[in-house]
Protein backbone atom coordinates (compact mmCIF):
# COMPACT_ATOMS: atom_id res chain seq x y z
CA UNK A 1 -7.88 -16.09 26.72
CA UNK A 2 -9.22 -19.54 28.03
CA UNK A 3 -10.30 -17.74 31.02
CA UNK A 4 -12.15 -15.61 29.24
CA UNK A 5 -13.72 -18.07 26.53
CA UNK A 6 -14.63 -20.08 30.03
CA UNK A 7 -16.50 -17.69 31.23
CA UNK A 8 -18.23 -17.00 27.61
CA UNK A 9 -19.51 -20.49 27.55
CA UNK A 10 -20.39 -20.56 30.96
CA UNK A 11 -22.82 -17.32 29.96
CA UNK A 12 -24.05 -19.24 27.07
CA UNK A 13 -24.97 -22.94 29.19
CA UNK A 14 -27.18 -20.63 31.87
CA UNK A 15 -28.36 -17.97 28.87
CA UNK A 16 -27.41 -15.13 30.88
CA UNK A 17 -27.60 -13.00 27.62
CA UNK A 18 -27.18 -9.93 29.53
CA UNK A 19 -24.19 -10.50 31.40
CA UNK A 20 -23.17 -11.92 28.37
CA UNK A 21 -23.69 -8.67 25.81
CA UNK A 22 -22.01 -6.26 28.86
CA UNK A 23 -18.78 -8.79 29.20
CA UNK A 24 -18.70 -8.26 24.66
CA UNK A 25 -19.34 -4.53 25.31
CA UNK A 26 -16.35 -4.13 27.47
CA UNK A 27 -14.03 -6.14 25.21
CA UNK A 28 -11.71 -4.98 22.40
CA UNK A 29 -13.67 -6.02 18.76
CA UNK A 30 -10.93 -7.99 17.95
CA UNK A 31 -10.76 -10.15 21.50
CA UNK A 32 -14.30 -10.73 20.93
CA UNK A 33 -14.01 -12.04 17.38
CA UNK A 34 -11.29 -14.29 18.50
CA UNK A 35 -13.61 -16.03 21.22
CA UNK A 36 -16.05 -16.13 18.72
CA UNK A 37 -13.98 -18.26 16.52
CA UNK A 38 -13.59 -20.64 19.33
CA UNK A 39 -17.05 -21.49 19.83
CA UNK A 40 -19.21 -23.88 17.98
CA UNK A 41 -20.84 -22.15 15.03
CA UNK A 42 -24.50 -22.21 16.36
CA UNK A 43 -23.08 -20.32 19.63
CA UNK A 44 -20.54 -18.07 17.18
CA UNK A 45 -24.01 -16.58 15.63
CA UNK A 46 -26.15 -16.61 18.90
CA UNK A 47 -23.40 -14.50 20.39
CA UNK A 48 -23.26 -12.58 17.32
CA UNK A 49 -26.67 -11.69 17.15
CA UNK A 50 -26.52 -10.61 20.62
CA UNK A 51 -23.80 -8.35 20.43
CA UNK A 52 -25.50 -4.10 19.57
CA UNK A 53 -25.27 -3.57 15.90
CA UNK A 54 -22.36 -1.09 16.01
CA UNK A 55 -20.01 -3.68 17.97
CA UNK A 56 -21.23 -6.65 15.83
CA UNK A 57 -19.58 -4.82 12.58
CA UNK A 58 -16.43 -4.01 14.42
CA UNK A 59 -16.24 -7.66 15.83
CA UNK A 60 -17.26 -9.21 11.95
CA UNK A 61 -14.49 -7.51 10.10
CA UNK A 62 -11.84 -9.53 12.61
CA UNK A 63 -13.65 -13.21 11.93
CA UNK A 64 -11.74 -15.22 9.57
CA UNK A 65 -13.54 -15.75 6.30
CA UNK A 66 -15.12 -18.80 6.77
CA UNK A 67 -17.39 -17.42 9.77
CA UNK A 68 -17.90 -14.29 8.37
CA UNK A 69 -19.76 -16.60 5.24
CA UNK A 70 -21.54 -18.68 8.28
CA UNK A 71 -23.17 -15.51 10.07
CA UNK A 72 -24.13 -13.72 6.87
CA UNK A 73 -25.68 -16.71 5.67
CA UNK A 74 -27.54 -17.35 8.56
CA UNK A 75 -28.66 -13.50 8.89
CA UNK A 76 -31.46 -12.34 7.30
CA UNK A 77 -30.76 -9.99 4.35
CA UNK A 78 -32.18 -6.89 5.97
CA UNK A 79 -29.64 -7.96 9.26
CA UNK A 80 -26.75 -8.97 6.61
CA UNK A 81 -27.39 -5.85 5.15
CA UNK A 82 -27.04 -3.77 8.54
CA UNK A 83 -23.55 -5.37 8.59
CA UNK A 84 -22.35 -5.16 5.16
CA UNK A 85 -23.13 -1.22 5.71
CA UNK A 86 -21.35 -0.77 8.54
CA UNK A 87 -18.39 -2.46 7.37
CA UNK A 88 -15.52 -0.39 5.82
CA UNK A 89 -16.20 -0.66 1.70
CA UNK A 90 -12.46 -2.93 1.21
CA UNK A 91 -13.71 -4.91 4.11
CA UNK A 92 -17.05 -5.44 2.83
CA UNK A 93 -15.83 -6.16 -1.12
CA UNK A 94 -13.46 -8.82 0.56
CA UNK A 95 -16.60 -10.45 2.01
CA UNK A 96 -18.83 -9.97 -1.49
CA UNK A 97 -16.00 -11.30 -3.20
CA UNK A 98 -15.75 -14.63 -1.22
CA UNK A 99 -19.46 -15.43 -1.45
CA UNK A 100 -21.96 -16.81 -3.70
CA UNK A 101 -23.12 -14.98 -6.41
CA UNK A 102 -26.91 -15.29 -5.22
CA UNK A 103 -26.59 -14.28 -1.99
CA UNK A 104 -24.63 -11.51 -2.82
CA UNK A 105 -27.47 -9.76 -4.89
CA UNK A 106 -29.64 -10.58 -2.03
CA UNK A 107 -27.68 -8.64 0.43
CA UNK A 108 -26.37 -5.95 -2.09
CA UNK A 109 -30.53 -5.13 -3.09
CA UNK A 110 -30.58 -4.29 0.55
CA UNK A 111 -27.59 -2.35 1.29
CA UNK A 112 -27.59 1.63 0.81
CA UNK A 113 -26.61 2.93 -2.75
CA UNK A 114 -23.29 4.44 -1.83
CA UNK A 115 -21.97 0.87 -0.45
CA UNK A 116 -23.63 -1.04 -3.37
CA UNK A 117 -21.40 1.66 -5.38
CA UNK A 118 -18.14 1.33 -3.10
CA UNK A 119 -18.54 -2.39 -3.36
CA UNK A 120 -18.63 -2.50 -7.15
CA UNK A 121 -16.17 0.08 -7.68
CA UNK A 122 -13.37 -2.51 -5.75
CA UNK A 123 -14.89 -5.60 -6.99
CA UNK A 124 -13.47 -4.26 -10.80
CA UNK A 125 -9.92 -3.92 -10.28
CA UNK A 126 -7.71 -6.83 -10.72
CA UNK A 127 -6.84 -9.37 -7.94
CA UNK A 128 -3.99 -8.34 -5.42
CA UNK A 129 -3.99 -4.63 -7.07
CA UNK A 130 -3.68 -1.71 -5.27
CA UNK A 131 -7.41 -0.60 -6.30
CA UNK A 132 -8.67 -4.07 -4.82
CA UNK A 133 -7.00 -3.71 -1.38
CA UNK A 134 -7.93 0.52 -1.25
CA UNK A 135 -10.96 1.99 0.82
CA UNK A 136 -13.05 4.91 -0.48
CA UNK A 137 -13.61 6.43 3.10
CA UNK A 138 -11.39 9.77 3.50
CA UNK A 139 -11.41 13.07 4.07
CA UNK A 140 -11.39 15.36 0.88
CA UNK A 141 -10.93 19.33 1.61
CA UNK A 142 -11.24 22.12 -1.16
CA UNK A 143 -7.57 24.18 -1.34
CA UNK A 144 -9.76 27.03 -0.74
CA UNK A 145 -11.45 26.25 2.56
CA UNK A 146 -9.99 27.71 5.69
CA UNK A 147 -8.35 25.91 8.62
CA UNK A 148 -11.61 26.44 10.33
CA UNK A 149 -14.36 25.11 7.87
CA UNK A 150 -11.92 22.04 7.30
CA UNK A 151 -11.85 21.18 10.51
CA UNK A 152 -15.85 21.12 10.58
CA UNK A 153 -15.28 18.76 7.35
CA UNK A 154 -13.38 16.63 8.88
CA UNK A 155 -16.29 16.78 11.87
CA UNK A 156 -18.64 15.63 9.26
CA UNK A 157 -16.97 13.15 7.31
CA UNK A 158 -14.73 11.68 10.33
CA UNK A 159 -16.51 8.60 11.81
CA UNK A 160 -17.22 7.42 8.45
CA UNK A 161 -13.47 7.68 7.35
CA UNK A 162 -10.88 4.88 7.52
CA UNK A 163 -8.60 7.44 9.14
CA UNK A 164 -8.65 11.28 9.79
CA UNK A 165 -4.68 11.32 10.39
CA UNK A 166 -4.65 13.11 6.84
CA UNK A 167 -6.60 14.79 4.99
CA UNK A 168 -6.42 15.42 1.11
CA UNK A 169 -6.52 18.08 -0.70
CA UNK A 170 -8.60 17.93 -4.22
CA UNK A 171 -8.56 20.29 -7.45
CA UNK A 172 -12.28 20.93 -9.40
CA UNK A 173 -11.94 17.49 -11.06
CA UNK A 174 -11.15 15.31 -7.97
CA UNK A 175 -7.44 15.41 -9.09
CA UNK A 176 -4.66 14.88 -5.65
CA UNK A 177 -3.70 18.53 -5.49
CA UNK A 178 -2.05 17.66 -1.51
CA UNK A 179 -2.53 16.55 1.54
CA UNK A 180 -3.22 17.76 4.62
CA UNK A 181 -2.04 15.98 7.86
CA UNK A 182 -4.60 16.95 11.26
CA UNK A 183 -1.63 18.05 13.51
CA UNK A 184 -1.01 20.82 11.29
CA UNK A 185 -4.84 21.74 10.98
CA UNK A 186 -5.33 21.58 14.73
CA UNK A 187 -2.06 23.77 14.95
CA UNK A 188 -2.71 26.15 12.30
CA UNK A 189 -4.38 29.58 12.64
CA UNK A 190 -8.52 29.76 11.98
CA UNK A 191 -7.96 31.56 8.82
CA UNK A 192 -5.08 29.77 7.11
CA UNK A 193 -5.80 28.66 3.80
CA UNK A 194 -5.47 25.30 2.99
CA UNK A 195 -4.30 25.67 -0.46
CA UNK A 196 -1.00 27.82 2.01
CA UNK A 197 -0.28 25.19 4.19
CA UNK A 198 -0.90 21.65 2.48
CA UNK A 199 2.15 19.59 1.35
CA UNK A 200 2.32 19.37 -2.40
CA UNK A 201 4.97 16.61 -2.72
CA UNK A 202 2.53 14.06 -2.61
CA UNK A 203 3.74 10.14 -3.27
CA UNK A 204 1.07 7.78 -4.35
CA UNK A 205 0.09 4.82 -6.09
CA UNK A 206 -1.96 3.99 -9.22
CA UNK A 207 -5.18 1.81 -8.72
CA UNK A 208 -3.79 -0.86 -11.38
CA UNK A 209 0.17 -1.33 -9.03
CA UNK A 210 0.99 -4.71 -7.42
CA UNK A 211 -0.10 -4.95 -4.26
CA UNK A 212 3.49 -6.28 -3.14
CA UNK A 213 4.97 -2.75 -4.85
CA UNK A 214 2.25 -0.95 -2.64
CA UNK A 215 3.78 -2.55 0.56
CA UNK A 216 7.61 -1.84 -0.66
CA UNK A 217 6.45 1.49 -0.91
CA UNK A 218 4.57 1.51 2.84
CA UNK A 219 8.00 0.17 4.13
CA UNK A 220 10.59 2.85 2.10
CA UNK A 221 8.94 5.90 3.43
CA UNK A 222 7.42 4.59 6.61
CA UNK A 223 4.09 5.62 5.66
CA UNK A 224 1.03 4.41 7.53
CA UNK A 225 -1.66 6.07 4.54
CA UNK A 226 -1.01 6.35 1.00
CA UNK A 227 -3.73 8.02 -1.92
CA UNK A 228 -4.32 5.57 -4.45
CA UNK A 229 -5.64 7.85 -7.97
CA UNK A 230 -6.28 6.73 -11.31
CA UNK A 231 -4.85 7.54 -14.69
CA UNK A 232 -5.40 11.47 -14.60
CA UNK A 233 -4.47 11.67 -10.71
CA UNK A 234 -7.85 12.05 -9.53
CA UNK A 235 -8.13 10.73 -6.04
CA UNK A 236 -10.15 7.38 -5.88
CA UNK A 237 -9.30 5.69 -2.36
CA UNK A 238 -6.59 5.29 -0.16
CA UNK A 239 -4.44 2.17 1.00
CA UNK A 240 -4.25 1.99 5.42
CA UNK A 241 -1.34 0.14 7.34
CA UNK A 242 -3.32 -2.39 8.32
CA UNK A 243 -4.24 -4.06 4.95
CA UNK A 244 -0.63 -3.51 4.24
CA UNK A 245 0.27 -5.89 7.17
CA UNK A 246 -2.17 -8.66 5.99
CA UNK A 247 -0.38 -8.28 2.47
CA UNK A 248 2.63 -8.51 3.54
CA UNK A 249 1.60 -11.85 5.68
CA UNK A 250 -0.05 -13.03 2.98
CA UNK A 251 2.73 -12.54 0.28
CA UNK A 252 5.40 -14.04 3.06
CA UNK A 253 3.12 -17.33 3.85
CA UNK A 254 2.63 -17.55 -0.09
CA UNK A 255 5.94 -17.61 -1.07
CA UNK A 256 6.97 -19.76 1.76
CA UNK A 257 5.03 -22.18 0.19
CA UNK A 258 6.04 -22.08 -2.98
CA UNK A 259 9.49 -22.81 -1.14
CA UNK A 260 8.31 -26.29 0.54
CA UNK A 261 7.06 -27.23 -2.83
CA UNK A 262 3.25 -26.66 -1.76
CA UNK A 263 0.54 -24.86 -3.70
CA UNK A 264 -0.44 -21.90 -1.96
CA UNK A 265 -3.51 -21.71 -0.19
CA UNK A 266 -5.69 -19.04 1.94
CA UNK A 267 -6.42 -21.11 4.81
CA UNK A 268 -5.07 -21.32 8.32
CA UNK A 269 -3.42 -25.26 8.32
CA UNK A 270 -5.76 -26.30 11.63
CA UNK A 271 -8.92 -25.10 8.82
CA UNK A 272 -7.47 -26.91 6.00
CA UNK A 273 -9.53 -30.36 5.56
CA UNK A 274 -6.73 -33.27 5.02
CA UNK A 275 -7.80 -33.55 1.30
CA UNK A 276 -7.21 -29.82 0.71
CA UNK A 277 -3.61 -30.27 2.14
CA UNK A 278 -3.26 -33.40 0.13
CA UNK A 279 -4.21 -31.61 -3.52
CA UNK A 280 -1.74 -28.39 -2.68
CA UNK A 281 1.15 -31.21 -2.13
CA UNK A 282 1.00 -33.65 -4.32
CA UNK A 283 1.37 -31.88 -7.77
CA UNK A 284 5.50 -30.54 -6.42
CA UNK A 285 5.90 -34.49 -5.00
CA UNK A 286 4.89 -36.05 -8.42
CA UNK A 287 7.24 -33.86 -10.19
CA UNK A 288 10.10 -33.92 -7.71
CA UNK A 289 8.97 -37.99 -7.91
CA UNK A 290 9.88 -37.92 -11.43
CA UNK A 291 12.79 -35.39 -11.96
CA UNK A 292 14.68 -37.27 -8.59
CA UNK A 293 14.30 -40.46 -11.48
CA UNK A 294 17.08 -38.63 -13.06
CA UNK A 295 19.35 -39.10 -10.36
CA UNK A 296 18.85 -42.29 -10.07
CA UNK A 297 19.62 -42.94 -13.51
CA UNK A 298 23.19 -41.41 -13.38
CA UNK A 299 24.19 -43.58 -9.99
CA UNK A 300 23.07 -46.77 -12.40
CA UNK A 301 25.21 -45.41 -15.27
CA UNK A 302 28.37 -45.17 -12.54
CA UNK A 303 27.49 -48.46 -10.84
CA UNK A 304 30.27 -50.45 -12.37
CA UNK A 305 32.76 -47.36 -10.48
CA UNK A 306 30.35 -48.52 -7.11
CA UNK A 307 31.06 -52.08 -7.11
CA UNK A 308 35.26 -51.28 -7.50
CA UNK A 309 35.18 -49.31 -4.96
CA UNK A 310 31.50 -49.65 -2.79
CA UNK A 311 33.54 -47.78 0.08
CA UNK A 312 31.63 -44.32 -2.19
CA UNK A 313 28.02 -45.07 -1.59
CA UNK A 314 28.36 -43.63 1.62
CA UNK A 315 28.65 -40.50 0.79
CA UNK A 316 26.59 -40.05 -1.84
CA UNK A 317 23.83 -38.64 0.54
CA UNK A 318 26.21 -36.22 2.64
CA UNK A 319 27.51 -34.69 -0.74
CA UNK A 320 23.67 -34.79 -1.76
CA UNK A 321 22.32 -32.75 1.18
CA UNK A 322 25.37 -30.88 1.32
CA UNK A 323 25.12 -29.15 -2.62
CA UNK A 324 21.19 -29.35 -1.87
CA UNK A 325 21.37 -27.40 1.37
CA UNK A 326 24.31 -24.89 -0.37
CA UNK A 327 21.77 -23.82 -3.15
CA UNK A 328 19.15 -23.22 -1.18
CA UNK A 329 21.15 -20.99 1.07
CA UNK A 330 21.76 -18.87 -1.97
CA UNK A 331 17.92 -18.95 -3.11
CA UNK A 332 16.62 -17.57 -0.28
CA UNK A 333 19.33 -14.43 0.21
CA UNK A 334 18.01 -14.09 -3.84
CA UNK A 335 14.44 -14.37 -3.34
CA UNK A 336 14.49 -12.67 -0.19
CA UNK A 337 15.99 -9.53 -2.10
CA UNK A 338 13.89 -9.52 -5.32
CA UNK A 339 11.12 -9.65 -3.11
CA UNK A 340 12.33 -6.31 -1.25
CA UNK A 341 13.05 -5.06 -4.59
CA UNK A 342 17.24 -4.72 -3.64
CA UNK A 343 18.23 -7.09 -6.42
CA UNK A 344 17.27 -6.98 -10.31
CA UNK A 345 18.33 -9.23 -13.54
CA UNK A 346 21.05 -6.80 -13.87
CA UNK A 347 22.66 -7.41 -10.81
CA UNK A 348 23.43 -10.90 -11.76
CA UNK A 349 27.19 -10.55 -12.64
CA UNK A 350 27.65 -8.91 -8.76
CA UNK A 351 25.40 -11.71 -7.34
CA UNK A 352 27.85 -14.63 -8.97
CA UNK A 353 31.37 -13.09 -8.12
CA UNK A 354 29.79 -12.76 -4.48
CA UNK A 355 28.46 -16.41 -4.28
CA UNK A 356 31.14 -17.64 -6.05
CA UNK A 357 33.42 -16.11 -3.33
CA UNK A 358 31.35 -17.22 -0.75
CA UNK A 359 31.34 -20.71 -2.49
CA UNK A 360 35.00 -21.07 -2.32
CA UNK A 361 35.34 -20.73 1.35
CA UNK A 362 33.16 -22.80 2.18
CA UNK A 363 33.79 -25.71 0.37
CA UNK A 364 37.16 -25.30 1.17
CA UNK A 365 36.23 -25.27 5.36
CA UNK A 366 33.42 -28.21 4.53
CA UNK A 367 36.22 -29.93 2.73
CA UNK A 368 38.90 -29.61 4.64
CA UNK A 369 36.87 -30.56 7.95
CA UNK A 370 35.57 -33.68 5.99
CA UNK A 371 39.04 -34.46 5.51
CA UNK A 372 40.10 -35.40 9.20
CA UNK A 373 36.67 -37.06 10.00
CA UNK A 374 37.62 -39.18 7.07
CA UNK A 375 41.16 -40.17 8.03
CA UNK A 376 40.57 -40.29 11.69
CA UNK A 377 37.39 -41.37 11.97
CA UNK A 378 36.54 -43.19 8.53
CA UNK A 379 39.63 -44.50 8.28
CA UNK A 380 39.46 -44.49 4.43
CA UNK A 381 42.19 -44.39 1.71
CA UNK A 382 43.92 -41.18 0.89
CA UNK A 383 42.67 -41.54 -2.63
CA UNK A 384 38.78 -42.18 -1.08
CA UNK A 385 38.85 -39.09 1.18
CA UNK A 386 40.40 -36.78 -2.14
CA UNK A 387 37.79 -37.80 -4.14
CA UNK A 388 34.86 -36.40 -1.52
CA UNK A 389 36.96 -33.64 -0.23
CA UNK A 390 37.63 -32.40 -3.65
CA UNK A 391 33.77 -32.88 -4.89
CA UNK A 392 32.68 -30.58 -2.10
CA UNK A 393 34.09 -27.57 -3.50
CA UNK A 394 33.15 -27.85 -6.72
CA UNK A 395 29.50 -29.23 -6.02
CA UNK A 396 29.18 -26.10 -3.62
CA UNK A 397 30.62 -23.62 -6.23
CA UNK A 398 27.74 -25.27 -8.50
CA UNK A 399 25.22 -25.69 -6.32
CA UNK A 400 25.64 -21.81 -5.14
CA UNK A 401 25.60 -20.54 -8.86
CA UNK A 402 22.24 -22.15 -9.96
CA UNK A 403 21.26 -20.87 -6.42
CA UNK A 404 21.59 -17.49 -7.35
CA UNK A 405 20.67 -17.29 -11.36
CA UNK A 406 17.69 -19.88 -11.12
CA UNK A 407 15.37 -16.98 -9.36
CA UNK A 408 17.05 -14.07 -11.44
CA UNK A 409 16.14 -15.34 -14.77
CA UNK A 410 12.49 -16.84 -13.49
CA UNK A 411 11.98 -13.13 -12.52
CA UNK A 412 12.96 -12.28 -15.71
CA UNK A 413 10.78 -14.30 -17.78
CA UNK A 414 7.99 -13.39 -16.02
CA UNK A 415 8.02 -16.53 -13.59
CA UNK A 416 7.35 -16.94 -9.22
CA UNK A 417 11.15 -16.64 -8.14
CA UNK A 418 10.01 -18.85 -5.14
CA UNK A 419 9.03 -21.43 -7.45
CA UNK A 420 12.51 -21.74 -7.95
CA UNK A 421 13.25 -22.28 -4.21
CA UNK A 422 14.64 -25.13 -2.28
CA UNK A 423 13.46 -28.40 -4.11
CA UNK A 424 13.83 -27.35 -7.66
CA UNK A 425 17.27 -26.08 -7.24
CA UNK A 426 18.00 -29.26 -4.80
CA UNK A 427 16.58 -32.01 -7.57
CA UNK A 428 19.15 -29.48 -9.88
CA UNK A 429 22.25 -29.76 -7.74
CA UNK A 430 21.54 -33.16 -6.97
CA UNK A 431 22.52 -34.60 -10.32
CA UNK A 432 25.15 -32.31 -10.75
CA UNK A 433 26.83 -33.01 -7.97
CA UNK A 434 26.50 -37.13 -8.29
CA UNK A 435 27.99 -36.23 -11.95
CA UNK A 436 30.97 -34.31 -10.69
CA UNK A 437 31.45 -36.90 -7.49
CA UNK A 438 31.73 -39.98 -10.09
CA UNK A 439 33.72 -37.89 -12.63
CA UNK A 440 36.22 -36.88 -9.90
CA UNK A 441 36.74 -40.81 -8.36
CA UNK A 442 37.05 -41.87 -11.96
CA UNK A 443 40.05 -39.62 -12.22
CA UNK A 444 41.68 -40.32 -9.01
CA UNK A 445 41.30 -43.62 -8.47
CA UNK A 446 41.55 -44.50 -12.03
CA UNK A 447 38.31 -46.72 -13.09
């Protein structure tokens, strides 16, 4: 890659423009738009305008958003236009979507009537549905055509389709009657019907789904195209792998996030500004600030047990971290299968005999290591190293519990499961397990 972004820049310096347009020509779209985003953005658009109208589409829809706003805006409507034709219609409603109201009526006055009327049918649906992500370019057959004349469709309509790997199959009123995949057309006789040989079992999705149930459905049956119809089943668009991939990506970075106690964003970090970064984090950190308060108030309500016996402040952070890091253990197995759809609110009562088992074990492995590092190492009392050795257990029994019900019942009420991640569920076990710590020294060695 720096090889080849070299010799880009080397093109650029001595203006060899030709050499430069036949080095774009012979790369793939998306190497070129990655060079591109590694040049400064007046050579990103002198490139760009270089590059033959066909490949400059193909290279646009792989630029991150940002430049794609940069080169439109710079274009002149008529050449934004060109583009915005070109582009597929999902592709092209992403790009309307992110821009200025203004200059998107400038470009859109320009732009043929069937995009103007793709682009507006996608910009209605709802954020992340399945009718927002969907592309209106397919092949449609009649059930009555023959093998023959829908092979000459799919002639016609094919460069202009997202994908010509199937083909469906529509009744009078556009309703999905089938599909129709092109192995079996190119395999099939001349004068087979295609109302004989289409498959009838067809699974798809309604325009109004969740785009993160569209992708658990991409990933059950292994599909790489799925229809996407409306309320009566009439075919409107379809849904391709590869905006499946970026959901998927995008759902993944979102709820890792959420995790690390960060609003989510829709940047790459190295394009985030500082202050950006600063406003996503510091909403979580002023309420983590304020809810940690809470521990501190409990170690201040045990402090008289502290100065008997001072010998315990050192372990308050182990048996911290330790319930902390136990929790969010549990979380993420949780999250991880709500998010795949493999666990529901009713599965609860499995989910806490399991993590209760789990719990058990370990504490009783964390404790009884602790145990010998105490009296060998530590040299404490016998009395000390029961205290800690018995809190672990019990904080990890806890700390797994709340680990596993916190997401389940945010789910429930309607509420980001990840939100309930990591630092929630550690500021949680935190106080719980400072409360069970001092209540189980108090005991044993009798404050």
């Amino acid at each position: 890659m720096e090889n080849v972004l070299s010799e880009f820049r080397e093109f650029l310096d001595k203006k060899q423009y030709t050499a430069l347009r036949q080095l774009a020509e012979d790369m793939n779209p998306a190497d070129t738009a990655a060079v591109l985003e590694e040049l400064e953005p007046e050579d990103r658009l002198k490139l760009f305008r270089i590059l033959p109208k066909g490949i400059a589409a193909d290279v646009f829809s792989y630029l991150e958003s940002e430049s794609q706003q940069y080169i439109i805006t710079s274009l002149s409507d008529k050449d934004a236009a060109q583009i915005v034709d070109k582009l597929q219609a999902d592709d092209a409603a992403d790009l309307m979507e992110e821009m200025p109201a203004n200059i998107v009526k400038r470009i859109l006055s320009r732009t043929t009537p069937d995009t103007r009327k793709d682009i507006n049918l996608l910009l209605n649906y709802p954020e992340d549905s399945a009718g927002s992500i969907m592309t209106v370019e397919y092949v449609d057959l009649k059930e009555s055509l023959t093998v023959l004349q829908a092979i000459e469709r799919v002639r016609m309509l094919g460069l202009d389709s997202e994908t010509i790997n199937t083909c469906y199959v529509l009744g009078q009123q556009r309703e999905l009657l089938g599909t129709v995949a092109l192995r079996y057309l190119l395999l099939s006789e001349p004068d087979d019907v295609i109302g004989d040989i289409m498959n009838e079992n067809v699974i798809s999705v309604n325009t109004f789904t969740d785009q993160e149930e569209v992708a658990r459905i991409f990933m059950k049956y292994d599909f790489t195209v799925m229809p996407v119809v409306d309320n009566e089943n009439r075919l409107v668009g379809i849904i391709t792998i590869d905006d499946i991939v970026d959901i998927i990506e995008q759902e993944a970075t979102e709820d890792i996030e959420k995790m690390a106690a960060i609003v989510p964003g829709d940047k790459p970090y190295l394009r985030t500004s500082f202050f950006e970064a600063y406003k996503k984090r510091i909403p979580w950190l002023i309420f983590l600030m304020i809810s940690a308060t809470f521990t501190g108030a409990i170690i201040t309500r045990f402090e008289d047990y502290l100065s008997t016996c001072i010998v315990l402040t050192a372990y308050i952070p182990m048996l911290m971290d330790t319930g902390g890091n136990s929790g969010s253990q549990a979380s993420v197995e949780i999250i991880r299968g709500i998010s795949l759809g493999e666990i529901t609110f009713q599965d609860i009562p499995r989910c806490i005999f399991k993590e209760f088992r789990v719990a058990i074990l370990c504490g009783l492995t964390l404790g009884s290591a602790n145990f010998v590092k105490l009296m060998l190492v530590d040299h404490v009392s016998m009395a000390v190293a029961a205290a800690v050795c018995l809190t672990l257990p019990v904080e990890i029994v806890i700390a797994k519990l709340i680990g596993c019900t916190l997401p389940l019942t945010a789910k429930k009420l309607g509420f980001d499961p990840a939100v309930m991640a990591s630092p929630l569920i550690t500021t949680i076990v935190d106080a719980l397990s400072l409360i069970t710590y001092f209540n189980i020294a108090s005991l044993i060695l009798h404050f």
